[in-house]
C-alpha atoms as a PDB file:
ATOM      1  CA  UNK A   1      -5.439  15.908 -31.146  1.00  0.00           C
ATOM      2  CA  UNK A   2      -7.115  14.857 -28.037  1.00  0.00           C
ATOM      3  CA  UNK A   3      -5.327  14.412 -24.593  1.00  0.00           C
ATOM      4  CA  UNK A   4      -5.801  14.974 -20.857  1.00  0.00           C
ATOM      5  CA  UNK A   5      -3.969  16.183 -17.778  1.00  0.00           C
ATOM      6  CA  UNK A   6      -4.262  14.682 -14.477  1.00  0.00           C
ATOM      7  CA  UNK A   7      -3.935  17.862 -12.322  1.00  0.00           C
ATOM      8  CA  UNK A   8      -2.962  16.876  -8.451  1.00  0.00           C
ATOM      9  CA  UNK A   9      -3.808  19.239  -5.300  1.00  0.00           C
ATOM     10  CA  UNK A  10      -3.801  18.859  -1.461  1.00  0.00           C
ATOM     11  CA  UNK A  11      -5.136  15.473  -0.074  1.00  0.00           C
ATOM     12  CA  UNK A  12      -8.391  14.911   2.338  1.00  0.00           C
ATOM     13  CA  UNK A  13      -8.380  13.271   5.577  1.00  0.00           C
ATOM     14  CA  UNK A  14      -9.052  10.158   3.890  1.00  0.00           C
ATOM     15  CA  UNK A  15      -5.909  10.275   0.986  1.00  0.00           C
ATOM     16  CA  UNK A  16      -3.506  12.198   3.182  1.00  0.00           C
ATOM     17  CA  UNK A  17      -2.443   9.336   5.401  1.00  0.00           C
ATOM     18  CA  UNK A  18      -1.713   7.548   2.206  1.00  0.00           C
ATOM     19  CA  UNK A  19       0.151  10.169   0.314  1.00  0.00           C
ATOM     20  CA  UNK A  20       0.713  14.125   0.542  1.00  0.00           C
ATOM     21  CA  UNK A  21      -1.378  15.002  -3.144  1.00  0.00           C
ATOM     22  CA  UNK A  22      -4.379  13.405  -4.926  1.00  0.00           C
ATOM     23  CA  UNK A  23      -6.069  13.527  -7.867  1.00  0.00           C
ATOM     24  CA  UNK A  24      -8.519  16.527  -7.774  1.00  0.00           C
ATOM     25  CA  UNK A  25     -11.633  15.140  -8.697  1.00  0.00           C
ATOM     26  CA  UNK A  26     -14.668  16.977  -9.660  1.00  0.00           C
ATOM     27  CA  UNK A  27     -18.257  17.029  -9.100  1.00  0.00           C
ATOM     28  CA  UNK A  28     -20.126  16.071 -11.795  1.00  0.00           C
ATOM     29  CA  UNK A  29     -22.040  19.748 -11.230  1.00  0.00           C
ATOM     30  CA  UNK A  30     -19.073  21.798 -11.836  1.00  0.00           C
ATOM     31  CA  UNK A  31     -18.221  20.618 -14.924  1.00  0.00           C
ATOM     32  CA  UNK A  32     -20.072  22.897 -17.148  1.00  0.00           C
ATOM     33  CA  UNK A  33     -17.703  25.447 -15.190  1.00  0.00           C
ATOM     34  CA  UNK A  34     -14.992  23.455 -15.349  1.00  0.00           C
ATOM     35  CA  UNK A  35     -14.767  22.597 -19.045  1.00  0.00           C
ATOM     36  CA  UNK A  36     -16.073  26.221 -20.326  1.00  0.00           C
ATOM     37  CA  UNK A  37     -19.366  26.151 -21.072  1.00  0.00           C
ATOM     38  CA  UNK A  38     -20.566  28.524 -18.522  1.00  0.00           C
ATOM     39  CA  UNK A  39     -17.762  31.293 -18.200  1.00  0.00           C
ATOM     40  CA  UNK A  40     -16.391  31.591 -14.924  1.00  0.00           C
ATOM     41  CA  UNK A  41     -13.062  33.744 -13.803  1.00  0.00           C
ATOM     42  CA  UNK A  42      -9.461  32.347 -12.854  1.00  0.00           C
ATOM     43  CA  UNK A  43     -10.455  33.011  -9.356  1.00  0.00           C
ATOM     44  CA  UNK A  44     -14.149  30.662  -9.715  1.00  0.00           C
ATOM     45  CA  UNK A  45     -12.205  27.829 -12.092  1.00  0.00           C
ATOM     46  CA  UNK A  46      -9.426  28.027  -8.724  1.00  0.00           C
ATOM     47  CA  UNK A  47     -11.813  27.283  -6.087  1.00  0.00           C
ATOM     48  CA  UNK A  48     -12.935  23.944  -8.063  1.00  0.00           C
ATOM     49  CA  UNK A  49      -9.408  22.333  -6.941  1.00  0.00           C
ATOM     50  CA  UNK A  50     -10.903  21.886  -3.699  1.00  0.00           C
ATOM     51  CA  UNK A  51     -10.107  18.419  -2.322  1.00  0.00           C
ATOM     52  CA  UNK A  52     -13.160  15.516  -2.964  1.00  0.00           C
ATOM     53  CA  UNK A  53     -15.198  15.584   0.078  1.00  0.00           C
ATOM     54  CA  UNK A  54     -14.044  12.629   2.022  1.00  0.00           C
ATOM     55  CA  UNK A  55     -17.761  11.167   2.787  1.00  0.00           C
ATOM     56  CA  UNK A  56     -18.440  10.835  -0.837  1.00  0.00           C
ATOM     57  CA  UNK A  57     -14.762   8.324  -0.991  1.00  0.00           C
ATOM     58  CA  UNK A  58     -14.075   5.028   0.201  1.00  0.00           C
ATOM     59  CA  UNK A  59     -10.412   3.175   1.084  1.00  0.00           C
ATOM     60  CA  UNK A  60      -9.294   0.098   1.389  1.00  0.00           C
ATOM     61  CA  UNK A  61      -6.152  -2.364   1.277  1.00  0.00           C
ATOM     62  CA  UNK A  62      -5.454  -3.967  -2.151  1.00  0.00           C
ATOM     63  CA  UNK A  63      -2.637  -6.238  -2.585  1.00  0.00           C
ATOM     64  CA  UNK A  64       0.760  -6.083  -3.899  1.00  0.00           C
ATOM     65  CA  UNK A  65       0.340  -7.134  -7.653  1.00  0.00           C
ATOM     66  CA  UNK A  66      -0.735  -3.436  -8.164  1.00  0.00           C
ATOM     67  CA  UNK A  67       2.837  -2.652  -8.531  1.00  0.00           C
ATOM     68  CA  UNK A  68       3.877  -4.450 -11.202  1.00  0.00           C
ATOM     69  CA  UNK A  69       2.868  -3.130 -14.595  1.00  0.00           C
ATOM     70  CA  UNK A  70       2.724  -6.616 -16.421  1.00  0.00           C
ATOM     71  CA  UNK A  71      -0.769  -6.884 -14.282  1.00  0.00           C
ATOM     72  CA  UNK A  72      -3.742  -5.880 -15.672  1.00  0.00           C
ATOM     73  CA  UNK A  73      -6.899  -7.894 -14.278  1.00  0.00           C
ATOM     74  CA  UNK A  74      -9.733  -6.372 -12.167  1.00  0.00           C
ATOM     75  CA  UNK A  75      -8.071  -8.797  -9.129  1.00  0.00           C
ATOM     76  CA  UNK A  76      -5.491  -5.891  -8.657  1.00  0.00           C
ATOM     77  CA  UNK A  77      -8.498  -3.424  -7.017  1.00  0.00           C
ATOM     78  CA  UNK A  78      -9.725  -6.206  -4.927  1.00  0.00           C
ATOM     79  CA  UNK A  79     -10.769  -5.555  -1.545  1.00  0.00           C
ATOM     80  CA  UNK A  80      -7.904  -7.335   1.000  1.00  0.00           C
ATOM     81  CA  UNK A  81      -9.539  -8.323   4.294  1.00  0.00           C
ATOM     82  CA  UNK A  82      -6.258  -8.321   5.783  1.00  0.00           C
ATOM     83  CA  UNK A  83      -2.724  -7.117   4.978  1.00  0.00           C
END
């Protein structure tokens, strides 16, 4: 069987204002670490949970069809020059 977690830590300046946990995203250099195939201790896998740095993220408004789950188009993640 095959599944994933989505494992949530402490937002950056950029995702705090918007909510008080993120998704802890990971560069694509620590993932040997991260998925085992360079061995690393609890304390080393720990430190990746680090939130993203907030120059490598971008925000912006999107509008209100996002929260309905009948919508799935690419429309719901565009930009909104106003709100």
């Amino acid at each position: 069987m095959r599944s994933f977690s989505t494992i949530t830590g402490q937002p950056n300046a950029l995702c705090a204002p918007i909510h008080n946990r993120m998704p802890v995203v990971r560069d694509p250099v620590d993932h040997p670490t991260w998925l085992g195939e360079t061995p690393a201790t609890p304390l080393e896998l720990q430190a990746l949970l680090r939130p993203f740095p907030v120059e490598r993220m971008d925000a912006h408004m999107i509008g209100p069809r996002i929260g309905n789950v009948k919508n799935d188009d690419l429309q719901l993640i565009e930009r909104l020059n106003s709100p």
